[in-house]
Protein backbone atom coordinates (compact mmCIF):
# COMPACT_ATOMS: atom_id res chain seq x y z
CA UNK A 1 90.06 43.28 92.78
CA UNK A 2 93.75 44.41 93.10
CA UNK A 3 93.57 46.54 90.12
CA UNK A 4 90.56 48.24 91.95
CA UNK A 5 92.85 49.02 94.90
CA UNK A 6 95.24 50.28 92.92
CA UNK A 7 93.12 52.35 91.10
CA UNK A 8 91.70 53.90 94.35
CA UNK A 9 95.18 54.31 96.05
CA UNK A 10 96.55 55.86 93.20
CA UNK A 11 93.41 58.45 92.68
CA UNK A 12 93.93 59.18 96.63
CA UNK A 13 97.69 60.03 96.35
CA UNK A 14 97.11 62.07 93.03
CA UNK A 15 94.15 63.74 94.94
CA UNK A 16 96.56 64.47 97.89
CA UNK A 17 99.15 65.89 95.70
CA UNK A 18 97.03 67.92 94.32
CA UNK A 19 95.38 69.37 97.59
CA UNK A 20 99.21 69.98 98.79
CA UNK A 21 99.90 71.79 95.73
CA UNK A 22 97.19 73.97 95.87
CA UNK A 23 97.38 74.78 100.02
CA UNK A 24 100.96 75.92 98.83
CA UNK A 25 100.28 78.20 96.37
CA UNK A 26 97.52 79.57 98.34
CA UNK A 27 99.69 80.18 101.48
CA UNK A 28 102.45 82.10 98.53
CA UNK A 29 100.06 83.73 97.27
CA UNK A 30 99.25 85.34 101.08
CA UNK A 31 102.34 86.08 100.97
CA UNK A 32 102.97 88.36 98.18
CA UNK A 33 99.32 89.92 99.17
CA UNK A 34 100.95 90.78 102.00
CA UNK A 35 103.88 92.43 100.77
CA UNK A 36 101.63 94.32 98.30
CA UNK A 37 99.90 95.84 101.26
CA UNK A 38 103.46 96.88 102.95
CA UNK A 39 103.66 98.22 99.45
CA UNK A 40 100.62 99.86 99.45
CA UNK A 41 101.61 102.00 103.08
CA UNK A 42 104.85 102.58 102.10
CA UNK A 43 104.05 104.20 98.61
CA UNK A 44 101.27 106.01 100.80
CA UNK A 45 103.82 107.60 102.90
CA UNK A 46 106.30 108.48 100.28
CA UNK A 47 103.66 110.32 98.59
CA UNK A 48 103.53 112.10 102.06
CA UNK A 49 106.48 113.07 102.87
CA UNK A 50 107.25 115.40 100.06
CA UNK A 51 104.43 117.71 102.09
CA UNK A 52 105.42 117.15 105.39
CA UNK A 53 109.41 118.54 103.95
CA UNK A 54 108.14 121.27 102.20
CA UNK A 55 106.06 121.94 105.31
CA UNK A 56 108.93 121.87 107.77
CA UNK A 57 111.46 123.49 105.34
CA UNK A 58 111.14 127.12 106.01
CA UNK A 59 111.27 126.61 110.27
CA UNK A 60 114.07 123.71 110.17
CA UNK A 61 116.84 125.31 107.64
CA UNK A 62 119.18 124.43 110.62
CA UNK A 63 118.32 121.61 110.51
CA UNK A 64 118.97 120.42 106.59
CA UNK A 65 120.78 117.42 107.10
CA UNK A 66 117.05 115.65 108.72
CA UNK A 67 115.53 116.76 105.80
CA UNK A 68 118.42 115.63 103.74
CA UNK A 69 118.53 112.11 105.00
CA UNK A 70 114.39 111.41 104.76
CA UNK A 71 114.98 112.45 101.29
CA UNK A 72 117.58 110.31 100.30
CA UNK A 73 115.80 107.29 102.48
CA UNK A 74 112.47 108.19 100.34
CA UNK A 75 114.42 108.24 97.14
CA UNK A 76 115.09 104.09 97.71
CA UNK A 77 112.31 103.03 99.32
CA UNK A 78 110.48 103.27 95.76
CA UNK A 79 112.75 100.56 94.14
CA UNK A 80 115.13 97.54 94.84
CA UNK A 81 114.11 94.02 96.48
CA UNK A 82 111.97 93.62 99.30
CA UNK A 83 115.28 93.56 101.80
CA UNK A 84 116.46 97.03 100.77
CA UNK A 85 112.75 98.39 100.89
CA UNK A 86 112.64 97.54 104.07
CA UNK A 87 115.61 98.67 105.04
CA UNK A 88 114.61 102.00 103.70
CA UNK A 89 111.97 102.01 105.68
CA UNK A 90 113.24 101.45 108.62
CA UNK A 91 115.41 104.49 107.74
CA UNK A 92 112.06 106.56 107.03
CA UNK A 93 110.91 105.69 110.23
CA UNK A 94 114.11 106.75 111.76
CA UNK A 95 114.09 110.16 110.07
CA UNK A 96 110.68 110.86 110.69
CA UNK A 97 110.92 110.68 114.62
CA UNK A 98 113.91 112.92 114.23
CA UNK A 99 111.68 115.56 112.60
CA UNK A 100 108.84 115.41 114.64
CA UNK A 101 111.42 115.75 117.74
CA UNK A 102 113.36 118.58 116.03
CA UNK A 103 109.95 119.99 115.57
CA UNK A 104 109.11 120.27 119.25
CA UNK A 105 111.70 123.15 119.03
CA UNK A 106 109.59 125.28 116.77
CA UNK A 107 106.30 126.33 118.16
CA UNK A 108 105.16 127.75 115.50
CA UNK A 109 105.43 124.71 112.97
CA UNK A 110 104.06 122.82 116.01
CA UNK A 111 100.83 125.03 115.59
CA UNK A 112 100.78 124.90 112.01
CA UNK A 113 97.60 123.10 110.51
CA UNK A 114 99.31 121.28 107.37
CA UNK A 115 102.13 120.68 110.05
CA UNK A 116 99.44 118.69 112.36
CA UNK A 117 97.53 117.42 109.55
CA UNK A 118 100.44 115.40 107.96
CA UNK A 119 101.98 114.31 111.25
CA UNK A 120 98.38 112.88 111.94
CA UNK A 121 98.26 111.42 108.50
CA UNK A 122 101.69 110.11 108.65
CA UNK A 123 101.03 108.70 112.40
CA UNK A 124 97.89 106.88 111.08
CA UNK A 125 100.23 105.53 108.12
CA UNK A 126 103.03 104.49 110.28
CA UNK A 127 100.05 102.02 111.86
CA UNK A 128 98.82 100.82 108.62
CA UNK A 129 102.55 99.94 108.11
CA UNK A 130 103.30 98.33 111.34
CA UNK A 131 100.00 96.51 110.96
CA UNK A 132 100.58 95.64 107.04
CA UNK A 133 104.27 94.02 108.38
CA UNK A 134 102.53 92.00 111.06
CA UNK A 135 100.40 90.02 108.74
CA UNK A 136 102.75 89.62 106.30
CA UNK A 137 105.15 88.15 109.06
CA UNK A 138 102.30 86.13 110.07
CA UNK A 139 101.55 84.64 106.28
CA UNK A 140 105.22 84.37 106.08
CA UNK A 141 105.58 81.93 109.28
CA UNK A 142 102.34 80.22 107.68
CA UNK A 143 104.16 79.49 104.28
CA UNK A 144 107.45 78.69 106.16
CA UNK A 145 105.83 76.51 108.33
CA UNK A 146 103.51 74.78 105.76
CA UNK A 147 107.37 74.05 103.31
CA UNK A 148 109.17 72.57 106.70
CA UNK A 149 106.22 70.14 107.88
CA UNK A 150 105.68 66.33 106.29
CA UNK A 151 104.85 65.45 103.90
CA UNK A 152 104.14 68.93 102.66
CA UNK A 153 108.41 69.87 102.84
CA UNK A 154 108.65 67.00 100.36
CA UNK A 155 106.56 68.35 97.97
CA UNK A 156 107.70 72.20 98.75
CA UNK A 157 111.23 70.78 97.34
CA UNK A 158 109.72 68.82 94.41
CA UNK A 159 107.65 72.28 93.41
CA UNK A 160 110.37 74.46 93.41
CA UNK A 161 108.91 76.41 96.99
CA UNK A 162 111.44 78.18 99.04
CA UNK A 163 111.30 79.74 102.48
CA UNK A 164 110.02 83.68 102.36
CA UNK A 165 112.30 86.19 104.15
CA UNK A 166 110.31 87.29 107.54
CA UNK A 167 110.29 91.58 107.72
CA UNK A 168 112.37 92.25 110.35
CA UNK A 169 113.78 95.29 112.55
CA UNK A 170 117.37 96.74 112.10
CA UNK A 171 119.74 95.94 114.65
CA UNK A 172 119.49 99.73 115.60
CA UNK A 173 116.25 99.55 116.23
CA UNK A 174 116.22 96.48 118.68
CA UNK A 175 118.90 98.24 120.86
CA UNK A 176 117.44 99.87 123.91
CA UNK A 177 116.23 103.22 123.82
CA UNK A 178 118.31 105.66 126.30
CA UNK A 179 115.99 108.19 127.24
CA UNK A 180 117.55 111.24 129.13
CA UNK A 181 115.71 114.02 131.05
């Protein structure tokens, strides 16, 4: 009769371990998903941005060190870990609003079709990107959460699971914007 409890108890724990195992590697497994869809944006808009330069090129050759610094921001958002990809692309973003202001001074880029075409392209991609780092924030704070709660922490620590780096804004980019008229 004891042996029969024992038996049962020990098939429930094994069952539980199991079922924490596998809730962990699901919730990791959101996680890189989600990261591959930042991924997936990102690449998108560094394919654009060669266009949008070459678009903007002839009308903003005062304007070289922009086009200089999207470049250069484009060049290492391709490569490195996920902390300097983001950073990158926070950088992207940063350049990008610079053109598109710059470009206000040039009415006829403004007017240009490839000119609107990419900026709507890139707009619609900036979305997908702010979107794509929302859920993986969100499946980030699920995983996090899931490694920090009991009994599952225990087990997190036994597997080898450690807490995923959220995708966060510069500190340049929290500051308040000073807007001047």
């Amino acid at each position: 009769m004891v042996a029969t409890w024992l038996i049962i108890v020990i098939v429930v724990v094994v069952i539980l371990i199991i079922y924490i195992y596998n809730s962990l590697i699901k919730l990791r497994v959101r996680v890189k998903n989600a990261w591959a869809q930042i991924d997936v944006q990102l690449k998108r808009r560094y394919d654009l941005i060669p266009n949008l330069v070459n678009a903007v090129k002839g009308y903003m050759k005062h304007e070289k060190g922009v086009l200089e610094e999207v470049t250069k921001a484009r060049t290492s958002l391709m490569s490195g870990s996920m902390k300097s990809k983001a950073k990158a692309s926070n950088q992207i973003t940063e350049a990008l609003k610079s053109i598109f202001a710059v470009a206000e001074n040039y009415p006829n880029l403004k007017a240009s079709e490839n000119f609107k075409q990419l900026q709507e392209e890139l707009s619609g991609t900036e979305s997908k990107i702010a979107y794509a780092r929302q859920f993986y924030n969100d499946s980030v704070m699920a995983f996090n959460e899931a490694t920090q709660v009991f009994p599952k922490n225990l087990f997190a620590k036994i597997f080898g699971f450690h807490k995923e780096d959220f995708f966060g804004a510069d500190e340049k980019e929290k500051k308040n914007v000073k807007v001047e008229f």
